[in-house]
N, C-alpha and C. Protein backbone atom coordinates (compact mmCIF):
# COMPACT_ATOMS: atom_id res chain seq x y z
N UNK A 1 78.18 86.33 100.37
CA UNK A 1 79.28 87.21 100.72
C UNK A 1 80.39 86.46 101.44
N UNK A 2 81.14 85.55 101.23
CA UNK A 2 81.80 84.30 102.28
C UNK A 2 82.59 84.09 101.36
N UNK A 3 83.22 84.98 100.29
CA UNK A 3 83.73 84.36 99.00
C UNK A 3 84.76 85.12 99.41
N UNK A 4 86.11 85.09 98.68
CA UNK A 4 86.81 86.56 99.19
C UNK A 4 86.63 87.81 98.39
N UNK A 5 85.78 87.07 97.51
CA UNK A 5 85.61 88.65 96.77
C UNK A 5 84.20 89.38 96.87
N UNK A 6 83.62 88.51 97.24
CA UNK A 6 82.44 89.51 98.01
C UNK A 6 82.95 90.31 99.43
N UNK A 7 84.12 89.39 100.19
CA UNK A 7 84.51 90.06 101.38
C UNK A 7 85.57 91.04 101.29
N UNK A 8 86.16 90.85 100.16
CA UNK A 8 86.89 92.24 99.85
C UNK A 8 85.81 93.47 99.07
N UNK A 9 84.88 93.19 98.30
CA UNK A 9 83.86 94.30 98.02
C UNK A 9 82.79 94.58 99.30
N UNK A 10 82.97 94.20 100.36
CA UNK A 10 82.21 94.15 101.51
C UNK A 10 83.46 95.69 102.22
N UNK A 11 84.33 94.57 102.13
CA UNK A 11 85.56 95.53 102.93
C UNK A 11 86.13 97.06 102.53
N UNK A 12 85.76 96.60 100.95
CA UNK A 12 86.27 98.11 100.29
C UNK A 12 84.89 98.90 100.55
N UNK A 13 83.89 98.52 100.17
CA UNK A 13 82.69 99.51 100.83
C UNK A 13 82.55 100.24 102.18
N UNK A 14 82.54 99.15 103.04
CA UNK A 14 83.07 99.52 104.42
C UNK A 14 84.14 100.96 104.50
N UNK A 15 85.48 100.44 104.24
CA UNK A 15 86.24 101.26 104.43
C UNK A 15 85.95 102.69 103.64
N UNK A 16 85.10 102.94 102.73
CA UNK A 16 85.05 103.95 101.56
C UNK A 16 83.81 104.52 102.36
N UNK A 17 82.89 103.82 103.55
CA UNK A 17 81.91 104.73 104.15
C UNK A 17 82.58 105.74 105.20
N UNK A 18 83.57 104.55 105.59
CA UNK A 18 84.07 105.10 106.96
C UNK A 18 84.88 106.62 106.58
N UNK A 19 85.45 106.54 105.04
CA UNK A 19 86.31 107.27 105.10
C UNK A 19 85.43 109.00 105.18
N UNK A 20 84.51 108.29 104.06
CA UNK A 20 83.66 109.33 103.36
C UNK A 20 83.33 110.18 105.08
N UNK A 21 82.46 109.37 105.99
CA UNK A 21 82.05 110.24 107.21
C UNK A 21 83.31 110.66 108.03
N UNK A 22 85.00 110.47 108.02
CA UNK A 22 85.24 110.75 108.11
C UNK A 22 85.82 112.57 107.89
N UNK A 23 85.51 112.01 106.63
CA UNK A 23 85.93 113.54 106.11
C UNK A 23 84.29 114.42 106.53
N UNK A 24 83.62 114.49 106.11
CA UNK A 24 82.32 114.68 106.21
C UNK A 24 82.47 115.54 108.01
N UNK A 25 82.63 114.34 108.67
CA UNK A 25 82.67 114.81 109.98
C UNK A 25 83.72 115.84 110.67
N UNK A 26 85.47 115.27 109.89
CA UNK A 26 86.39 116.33 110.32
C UNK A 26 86.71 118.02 109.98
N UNK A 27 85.97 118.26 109.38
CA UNK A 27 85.87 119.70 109.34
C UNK A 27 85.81 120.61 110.49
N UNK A 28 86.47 121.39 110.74
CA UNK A 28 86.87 122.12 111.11
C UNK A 28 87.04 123.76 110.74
N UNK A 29 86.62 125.03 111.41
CA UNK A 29 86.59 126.58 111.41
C UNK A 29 87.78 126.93 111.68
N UNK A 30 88.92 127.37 110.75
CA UNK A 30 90.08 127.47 111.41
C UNK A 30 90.18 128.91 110.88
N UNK A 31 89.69 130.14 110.98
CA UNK A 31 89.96 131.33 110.88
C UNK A 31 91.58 131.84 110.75
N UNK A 32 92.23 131.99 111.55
CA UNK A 32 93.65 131.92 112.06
C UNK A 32 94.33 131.66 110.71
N UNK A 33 93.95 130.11 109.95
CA UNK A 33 94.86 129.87 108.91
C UNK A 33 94.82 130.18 108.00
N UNK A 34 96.30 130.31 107.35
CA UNK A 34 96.06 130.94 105.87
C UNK A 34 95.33 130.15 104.75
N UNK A 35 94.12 131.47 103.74
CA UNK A 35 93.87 130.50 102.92
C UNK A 35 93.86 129.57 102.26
N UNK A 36 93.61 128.17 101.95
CA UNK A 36 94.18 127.02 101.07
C UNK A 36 92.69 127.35 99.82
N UNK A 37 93.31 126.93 98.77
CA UNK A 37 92.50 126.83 98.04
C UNK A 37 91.58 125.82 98.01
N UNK A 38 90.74 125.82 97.65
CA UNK A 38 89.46 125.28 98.40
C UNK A 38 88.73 124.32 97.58
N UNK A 39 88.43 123.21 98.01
CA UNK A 39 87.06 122.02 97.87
C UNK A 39 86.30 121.90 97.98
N UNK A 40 85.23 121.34 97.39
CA UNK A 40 84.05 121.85 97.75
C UNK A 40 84.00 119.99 98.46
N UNK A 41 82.79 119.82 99.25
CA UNK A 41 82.24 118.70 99.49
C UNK A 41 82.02 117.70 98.90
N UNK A 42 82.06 117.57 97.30
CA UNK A 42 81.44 116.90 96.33
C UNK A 42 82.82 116.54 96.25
N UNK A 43 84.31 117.32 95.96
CA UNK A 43 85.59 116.67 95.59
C UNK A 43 86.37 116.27 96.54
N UNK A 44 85.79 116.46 97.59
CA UNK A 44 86.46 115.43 98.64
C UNK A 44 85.81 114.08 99.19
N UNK A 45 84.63 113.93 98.74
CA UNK A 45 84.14 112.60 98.38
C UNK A 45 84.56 111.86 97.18
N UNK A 46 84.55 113.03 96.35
CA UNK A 46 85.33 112.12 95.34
C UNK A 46 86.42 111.77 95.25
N UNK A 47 87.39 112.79 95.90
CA UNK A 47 88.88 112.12 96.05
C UNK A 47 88.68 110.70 97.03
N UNK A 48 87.91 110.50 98.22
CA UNK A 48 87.58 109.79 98.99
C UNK A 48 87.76 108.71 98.39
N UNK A 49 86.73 108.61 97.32
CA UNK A 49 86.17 107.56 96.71
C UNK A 49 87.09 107.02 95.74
N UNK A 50 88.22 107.92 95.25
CA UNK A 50 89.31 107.41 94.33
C UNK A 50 90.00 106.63 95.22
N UNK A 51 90.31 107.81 96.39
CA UNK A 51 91.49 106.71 97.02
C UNK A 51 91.06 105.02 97.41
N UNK A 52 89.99 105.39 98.14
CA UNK A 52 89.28 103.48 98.14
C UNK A 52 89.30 103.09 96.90
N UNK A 53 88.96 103.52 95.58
CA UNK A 53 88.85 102.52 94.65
C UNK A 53 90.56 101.85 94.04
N UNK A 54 91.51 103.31 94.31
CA UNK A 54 92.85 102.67 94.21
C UNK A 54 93.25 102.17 95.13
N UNK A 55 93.10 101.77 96.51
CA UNK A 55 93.82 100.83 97.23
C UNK A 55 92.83 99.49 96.78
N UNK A 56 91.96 99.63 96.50
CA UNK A 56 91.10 98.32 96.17
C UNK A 56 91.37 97.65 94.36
N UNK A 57 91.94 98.27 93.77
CA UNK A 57 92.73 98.24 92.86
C UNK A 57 94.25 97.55 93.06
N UNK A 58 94.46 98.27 93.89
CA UNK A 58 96.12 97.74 94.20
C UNK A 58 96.26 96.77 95.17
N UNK A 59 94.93 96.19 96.12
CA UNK A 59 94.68 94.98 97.03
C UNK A 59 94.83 93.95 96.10
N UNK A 60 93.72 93.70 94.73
CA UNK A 60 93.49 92.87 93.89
C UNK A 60 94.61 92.70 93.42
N UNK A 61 95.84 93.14 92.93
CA UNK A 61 97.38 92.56 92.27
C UNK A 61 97.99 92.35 93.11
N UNK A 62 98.19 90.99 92.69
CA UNK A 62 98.89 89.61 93.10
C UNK A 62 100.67 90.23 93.04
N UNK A 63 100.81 91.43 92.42
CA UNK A 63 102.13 91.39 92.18
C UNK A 63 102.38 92.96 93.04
N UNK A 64 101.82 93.50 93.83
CA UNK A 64 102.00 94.52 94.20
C UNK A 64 101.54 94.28 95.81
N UNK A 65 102.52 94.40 96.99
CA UNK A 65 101.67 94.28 98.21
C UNK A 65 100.99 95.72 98.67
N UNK A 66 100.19 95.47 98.26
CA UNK A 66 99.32 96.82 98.78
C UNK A 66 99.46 97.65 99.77
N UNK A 67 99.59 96.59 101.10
CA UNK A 67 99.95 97.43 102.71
C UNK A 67 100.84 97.88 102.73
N UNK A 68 102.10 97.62 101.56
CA UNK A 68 102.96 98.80 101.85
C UNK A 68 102.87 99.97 101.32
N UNK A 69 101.66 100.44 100.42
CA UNK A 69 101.95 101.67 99.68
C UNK A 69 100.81 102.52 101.03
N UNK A 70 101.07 103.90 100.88
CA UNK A 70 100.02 104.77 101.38
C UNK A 70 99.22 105.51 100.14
N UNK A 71 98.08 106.17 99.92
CA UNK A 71 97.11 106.45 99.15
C UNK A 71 96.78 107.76 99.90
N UNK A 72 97.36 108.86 98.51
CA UNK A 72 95.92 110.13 99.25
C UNK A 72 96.14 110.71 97.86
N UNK A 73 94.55 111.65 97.94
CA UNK A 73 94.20 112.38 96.79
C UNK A 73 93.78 113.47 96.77
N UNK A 74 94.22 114.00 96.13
CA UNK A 74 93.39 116.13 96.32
C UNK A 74 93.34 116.11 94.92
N UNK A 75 91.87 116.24 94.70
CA UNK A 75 91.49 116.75 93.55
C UNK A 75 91.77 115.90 92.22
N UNK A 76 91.93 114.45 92.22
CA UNK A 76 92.10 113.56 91.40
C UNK A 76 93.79 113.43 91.48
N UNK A 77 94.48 114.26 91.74
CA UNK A 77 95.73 114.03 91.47
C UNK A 77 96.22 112.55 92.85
N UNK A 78 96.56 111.59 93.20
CA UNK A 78 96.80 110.79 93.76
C UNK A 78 98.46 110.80 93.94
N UNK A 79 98.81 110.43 95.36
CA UNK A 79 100.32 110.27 95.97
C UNK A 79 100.29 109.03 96.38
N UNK A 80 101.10 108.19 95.56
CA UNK A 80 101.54 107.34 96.08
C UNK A 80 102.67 107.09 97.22
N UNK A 81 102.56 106.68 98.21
CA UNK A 81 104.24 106.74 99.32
C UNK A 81 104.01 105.46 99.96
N UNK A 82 105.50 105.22 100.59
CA UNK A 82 105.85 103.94 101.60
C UNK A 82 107.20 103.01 100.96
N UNK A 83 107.22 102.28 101.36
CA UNK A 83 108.32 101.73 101.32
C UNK A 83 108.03 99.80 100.59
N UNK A 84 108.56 99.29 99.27
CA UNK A 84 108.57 98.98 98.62
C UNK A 84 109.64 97.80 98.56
N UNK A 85 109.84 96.06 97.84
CA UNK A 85 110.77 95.20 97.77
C UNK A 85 111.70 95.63 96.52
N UNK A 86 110.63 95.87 95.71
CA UNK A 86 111.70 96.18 94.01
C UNK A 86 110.79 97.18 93.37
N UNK A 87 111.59 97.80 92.33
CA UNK A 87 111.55 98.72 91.20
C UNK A 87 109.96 97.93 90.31
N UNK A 88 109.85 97.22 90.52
CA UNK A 88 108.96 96.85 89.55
C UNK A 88 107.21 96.78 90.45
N UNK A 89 107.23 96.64 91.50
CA UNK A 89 105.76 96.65 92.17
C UNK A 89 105.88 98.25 92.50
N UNK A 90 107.03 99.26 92.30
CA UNK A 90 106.93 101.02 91.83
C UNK A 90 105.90 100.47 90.53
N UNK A 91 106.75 100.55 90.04
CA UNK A 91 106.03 100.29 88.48
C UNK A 91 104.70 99.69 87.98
N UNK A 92 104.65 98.94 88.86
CA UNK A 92 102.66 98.01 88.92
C UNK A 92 102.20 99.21 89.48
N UNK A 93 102.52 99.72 90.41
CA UNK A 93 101.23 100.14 91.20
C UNK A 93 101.03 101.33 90.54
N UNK A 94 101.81 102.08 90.18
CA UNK A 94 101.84 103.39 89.12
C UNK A 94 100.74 103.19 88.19
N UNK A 95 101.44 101.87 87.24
CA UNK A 95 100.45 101.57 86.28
C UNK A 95 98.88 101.28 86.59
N UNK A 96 98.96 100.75 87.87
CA UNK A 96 97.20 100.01 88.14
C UNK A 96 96.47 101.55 88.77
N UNK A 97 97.12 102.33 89.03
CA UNK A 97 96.66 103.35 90.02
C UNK A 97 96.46 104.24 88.64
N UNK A 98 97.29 104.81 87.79
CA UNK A 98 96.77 105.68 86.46
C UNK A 98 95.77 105.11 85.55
N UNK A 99 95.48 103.45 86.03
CA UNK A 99 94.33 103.21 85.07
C UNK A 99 92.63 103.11 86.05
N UNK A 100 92.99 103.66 86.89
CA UNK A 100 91.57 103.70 87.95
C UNK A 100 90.84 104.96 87.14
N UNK A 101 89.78 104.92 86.83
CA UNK A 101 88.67 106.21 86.09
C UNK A 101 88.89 107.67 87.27
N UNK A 102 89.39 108.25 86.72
CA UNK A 102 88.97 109.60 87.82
C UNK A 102 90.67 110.30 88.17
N UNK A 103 91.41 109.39 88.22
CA UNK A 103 92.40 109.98 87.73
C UNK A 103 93.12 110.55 86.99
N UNK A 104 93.35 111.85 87.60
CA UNK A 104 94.18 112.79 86.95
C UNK A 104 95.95 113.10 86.79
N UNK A 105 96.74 112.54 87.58
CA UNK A 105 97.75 111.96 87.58
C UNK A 105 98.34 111.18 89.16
N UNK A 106 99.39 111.11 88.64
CA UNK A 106 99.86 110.29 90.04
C UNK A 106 101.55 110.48 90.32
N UNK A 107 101.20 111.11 91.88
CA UNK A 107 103.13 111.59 92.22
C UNK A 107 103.27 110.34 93.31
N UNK A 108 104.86 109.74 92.68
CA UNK A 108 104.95 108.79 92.92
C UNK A 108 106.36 108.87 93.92
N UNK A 109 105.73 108.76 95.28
CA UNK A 109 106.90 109.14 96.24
C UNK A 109 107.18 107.79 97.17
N UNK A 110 106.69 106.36 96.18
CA UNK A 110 107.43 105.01 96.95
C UNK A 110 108.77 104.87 97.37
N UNK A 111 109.52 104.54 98.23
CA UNK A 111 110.91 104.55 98.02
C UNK A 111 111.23 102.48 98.21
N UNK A 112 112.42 102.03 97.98
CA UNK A 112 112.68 100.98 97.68
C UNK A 112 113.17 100.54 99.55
N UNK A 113 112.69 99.43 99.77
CA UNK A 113 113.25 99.26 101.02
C UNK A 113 115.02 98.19 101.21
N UNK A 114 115.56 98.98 102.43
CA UNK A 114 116.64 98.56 102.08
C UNK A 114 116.97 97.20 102.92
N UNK A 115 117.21 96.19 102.41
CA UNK A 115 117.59 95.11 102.77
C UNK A 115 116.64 94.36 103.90
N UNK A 116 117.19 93.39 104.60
CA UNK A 116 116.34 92.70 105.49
C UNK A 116 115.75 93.38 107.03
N UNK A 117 114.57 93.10 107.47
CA UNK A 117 114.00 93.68 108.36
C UNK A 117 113.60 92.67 109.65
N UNK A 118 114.62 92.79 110.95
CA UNK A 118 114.42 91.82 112.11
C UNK A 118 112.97 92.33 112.61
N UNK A 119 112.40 91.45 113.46
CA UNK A 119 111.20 91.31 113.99
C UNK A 119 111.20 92.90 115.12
N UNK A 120 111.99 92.95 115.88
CA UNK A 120 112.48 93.83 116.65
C UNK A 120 112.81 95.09 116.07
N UNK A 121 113.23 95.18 114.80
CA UNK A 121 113.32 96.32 113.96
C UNK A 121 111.74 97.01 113.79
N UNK A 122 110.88 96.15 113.26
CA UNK A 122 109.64 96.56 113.14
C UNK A 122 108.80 96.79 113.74
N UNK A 123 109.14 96.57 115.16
CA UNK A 123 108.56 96.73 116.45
C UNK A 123 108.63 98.43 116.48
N UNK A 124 109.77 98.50 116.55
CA UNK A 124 110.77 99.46 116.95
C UNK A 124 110.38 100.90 115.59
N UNK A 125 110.23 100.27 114.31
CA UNK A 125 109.27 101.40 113.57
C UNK A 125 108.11 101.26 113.98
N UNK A 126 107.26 100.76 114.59
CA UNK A 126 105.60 100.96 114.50
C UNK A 126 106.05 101.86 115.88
N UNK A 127 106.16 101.60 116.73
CA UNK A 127 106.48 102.73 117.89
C UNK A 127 107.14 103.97 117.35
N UNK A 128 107.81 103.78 116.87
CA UNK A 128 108.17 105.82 116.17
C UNK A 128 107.42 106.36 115.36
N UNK A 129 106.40 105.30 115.09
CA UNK A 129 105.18 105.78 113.70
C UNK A 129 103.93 106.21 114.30
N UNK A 130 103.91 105.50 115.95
CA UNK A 130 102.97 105.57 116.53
C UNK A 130 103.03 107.17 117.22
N UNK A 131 104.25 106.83 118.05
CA UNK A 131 104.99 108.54 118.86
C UNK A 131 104.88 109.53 117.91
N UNK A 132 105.40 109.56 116.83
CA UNK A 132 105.34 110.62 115.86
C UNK A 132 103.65 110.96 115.50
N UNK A 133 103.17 109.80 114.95
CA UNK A 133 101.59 110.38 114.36
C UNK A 133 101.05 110.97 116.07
N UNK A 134 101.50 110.57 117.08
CA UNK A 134 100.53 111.48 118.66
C UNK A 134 100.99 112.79 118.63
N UNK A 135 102.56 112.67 118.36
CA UNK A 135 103.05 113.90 118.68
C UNK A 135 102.59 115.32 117.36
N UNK A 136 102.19 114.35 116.38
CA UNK A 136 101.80 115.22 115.12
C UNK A 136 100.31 115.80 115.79
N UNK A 137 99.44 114.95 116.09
CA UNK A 137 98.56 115.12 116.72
C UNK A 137 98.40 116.35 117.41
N UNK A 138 98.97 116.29 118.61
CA UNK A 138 98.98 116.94 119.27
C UNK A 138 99.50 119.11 119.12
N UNK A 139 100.40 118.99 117.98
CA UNK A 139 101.05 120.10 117.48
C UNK A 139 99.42 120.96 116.96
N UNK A 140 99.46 122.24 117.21
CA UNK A 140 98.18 122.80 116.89
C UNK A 140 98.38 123.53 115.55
N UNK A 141 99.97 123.40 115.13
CA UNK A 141 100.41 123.92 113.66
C UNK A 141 100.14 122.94 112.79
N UNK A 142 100.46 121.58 112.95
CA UNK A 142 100.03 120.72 111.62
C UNK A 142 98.52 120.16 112.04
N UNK A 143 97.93 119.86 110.50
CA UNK A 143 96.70 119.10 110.57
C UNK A 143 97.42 117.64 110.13
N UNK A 144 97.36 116.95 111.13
CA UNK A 144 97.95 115.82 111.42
C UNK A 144 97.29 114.37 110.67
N UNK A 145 95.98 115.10 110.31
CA UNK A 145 94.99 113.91 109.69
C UNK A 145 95.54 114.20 108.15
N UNK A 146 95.59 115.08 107.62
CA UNK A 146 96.23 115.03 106.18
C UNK A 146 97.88 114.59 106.07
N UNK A 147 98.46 114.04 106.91
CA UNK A 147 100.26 113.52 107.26
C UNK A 147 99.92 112.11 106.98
N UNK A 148 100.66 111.34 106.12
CA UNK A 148 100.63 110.15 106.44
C UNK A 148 101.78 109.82 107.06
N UNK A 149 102.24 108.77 107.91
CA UNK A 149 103.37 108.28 108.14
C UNK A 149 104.40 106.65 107.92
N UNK A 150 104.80 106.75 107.55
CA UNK A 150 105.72 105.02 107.36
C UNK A 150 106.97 105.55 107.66
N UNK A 151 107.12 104.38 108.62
CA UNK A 151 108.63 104.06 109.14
C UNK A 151 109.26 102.80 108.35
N UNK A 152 110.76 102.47 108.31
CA UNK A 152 111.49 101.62 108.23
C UNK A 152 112.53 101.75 108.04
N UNK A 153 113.40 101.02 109.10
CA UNK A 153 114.57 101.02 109.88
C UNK A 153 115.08 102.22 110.46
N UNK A 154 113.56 102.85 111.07
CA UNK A 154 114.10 104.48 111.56
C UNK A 154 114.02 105.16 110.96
N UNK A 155 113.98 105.31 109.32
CA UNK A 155 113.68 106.42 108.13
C UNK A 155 112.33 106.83 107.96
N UNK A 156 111.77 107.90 108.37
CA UNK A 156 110.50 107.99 108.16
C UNK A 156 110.05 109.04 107.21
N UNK A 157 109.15 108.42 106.53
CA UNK A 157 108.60 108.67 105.49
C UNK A 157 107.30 109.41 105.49
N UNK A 158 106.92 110.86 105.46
CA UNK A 158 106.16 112.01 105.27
C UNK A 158 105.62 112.02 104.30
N UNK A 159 104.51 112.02 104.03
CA UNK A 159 103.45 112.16 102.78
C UNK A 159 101.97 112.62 102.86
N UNK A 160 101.27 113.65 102.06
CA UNK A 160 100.05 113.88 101.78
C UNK A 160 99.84 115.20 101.44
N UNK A 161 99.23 115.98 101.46
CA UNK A 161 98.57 117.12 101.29
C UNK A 161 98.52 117.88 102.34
N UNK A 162 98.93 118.92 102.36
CA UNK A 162 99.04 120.43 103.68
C UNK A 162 98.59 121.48 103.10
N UNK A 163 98.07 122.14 104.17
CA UNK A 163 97.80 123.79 103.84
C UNK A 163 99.21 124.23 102.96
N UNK A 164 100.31 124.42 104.04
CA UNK A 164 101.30 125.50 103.27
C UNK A 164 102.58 125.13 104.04
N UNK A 165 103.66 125.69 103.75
CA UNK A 165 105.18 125.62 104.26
C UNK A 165 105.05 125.07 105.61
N UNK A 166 104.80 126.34 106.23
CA UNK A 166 104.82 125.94 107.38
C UNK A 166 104.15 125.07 108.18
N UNK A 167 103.70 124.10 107.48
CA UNK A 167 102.90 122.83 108.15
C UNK A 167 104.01 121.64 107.81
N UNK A 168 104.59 121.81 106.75
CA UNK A 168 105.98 120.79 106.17
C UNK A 168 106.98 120.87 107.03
N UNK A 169 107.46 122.21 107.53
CA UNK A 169 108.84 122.71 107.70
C UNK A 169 108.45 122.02 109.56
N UNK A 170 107.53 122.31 110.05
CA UNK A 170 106.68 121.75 111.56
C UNK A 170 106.71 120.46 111.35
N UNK A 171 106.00 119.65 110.60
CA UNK A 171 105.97 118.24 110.69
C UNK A 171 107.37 117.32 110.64
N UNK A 172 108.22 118.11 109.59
CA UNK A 172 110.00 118.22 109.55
C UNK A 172 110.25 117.66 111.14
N UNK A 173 110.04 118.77 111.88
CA UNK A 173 110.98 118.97 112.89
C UNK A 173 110.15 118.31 114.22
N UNK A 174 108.81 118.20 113.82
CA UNK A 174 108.74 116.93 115.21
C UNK A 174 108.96 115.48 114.72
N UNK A 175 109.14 115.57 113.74
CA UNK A 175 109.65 114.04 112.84
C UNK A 175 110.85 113.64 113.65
N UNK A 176 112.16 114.61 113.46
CA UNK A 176 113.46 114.82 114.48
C UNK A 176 113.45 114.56 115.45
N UNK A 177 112.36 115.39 116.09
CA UNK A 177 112.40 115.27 117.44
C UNK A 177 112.14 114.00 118.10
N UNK A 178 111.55 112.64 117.89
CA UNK A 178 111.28 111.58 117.91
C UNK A 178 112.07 110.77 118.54
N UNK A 179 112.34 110.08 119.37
CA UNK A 179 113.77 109.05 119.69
C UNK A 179 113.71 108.05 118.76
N UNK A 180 114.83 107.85 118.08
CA UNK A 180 114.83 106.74 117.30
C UNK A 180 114.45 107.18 115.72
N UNK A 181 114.46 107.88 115.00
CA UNK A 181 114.23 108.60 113.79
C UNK A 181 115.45 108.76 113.47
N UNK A 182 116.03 107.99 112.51
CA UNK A 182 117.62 108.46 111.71
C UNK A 182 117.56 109.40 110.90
N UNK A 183 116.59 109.49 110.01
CA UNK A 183 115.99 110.37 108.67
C UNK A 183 115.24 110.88 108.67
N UNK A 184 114.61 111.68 107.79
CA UNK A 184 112.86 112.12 107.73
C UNK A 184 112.81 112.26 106.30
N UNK A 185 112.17 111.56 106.05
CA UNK A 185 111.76 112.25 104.35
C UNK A 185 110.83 112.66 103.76
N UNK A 186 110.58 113.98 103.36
CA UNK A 186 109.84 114.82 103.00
C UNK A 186 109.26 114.11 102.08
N UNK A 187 108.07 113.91 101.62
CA UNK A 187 106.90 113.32 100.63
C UNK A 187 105.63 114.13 100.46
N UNK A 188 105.52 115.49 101.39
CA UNK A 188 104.41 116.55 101.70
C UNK A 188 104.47 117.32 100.33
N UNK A 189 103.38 117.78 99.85
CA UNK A 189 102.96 118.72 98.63
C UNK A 189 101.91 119.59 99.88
N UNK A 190 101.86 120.86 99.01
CA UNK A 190 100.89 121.76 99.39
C UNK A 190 99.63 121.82 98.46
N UNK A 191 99.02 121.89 99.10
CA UNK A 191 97.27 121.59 98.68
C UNK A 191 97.57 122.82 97.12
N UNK A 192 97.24 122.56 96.59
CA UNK A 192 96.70 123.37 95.05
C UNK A 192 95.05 124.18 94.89
């Protein structure tokens, strides 16, 4: 296992347990909220298990940097988001991600990043990515674990799966509320 590809099939396992007991474990009785249509246990392991097998898909190409895309899945359908060098690693990762088994399609909400990024700039997004995902946290209207977040140059970028409106239109507006947030861009779908 000292090879990198035993240590990336070491790593993708890893991460695909962690995720799995994640979900497993975060459940939650939320009476109060309005119905979402519903999963059973078996398809949220399996979405689990897509999403690890497509970021482990999209680790392996040499032509796509992986850490910049985000990955989530409800029900086979997969979202791609984050922020991107060119039109064409859109285009790889689309392609490598619709040829993973188990997929059912793929919404593709990458956006292109704009121009050069100072050291201090990126400082400066991981702290509004950080403030924002606490402050998401903390809101008892959004489920903050289904939000993904990416910043860059202050534009932040919203993506994943929600109950309903009003978990979008909430995550919207503590996005705003943020110091240092120029934009917000909506990338949220409602659960199906």
């Amino acid at each position: 296992m000292n090879t990198p590809l035993g240590l990336r099939i070491l790593t993708t396992t890893i991460a695909g347990v962690m995720t799995i007991s994640m979900v497993a474990c975060g459940k939650t009785d939320d009476a109060a909220a309005t119905p979402v249509p519903s999963t059973t246990v078996g398809t949220e392991v399996d979405d689990t298990l897509l999403t690890t097998q497509v970021k482990a898909a999209l680790m392996d190409s040499m032509e796509v940097k992986s850490f910049d895309f985000k990955v989530e899945t409800r029900k086979g359908e997969v979202m791609l988001s984050g922020f991107v060098e060119n039109q064409g690693q859109i285009d790889r990762a689309v392609a490598i991600t619709k040829a993973v088994a188990g997929v059912k399609s793929v919404d593709n909400k990458v956006s292109l990043k704009g121009g050069a990024t100072t050291i201090g700039t990126k400082i400066d997004d991981s702290v509004i990515t950080t403030k924002l995902k606490t402050a998401l946290m903390a809101d008892t209207t959004v489920k903050s674990a289904d939000i993904a977040v990416v910043t860059r140059d202050g534009r932040v970028q919203l993506s994943g799966f929600v109950d309903n409106q009003t978990q979008i239109d909430r995550a919207i507006e503590v996005a705003h509320s943020i110091e240092g947030v120029t934009q917000v861009g909506n990338d949220m779908a409602i659960k199906k």
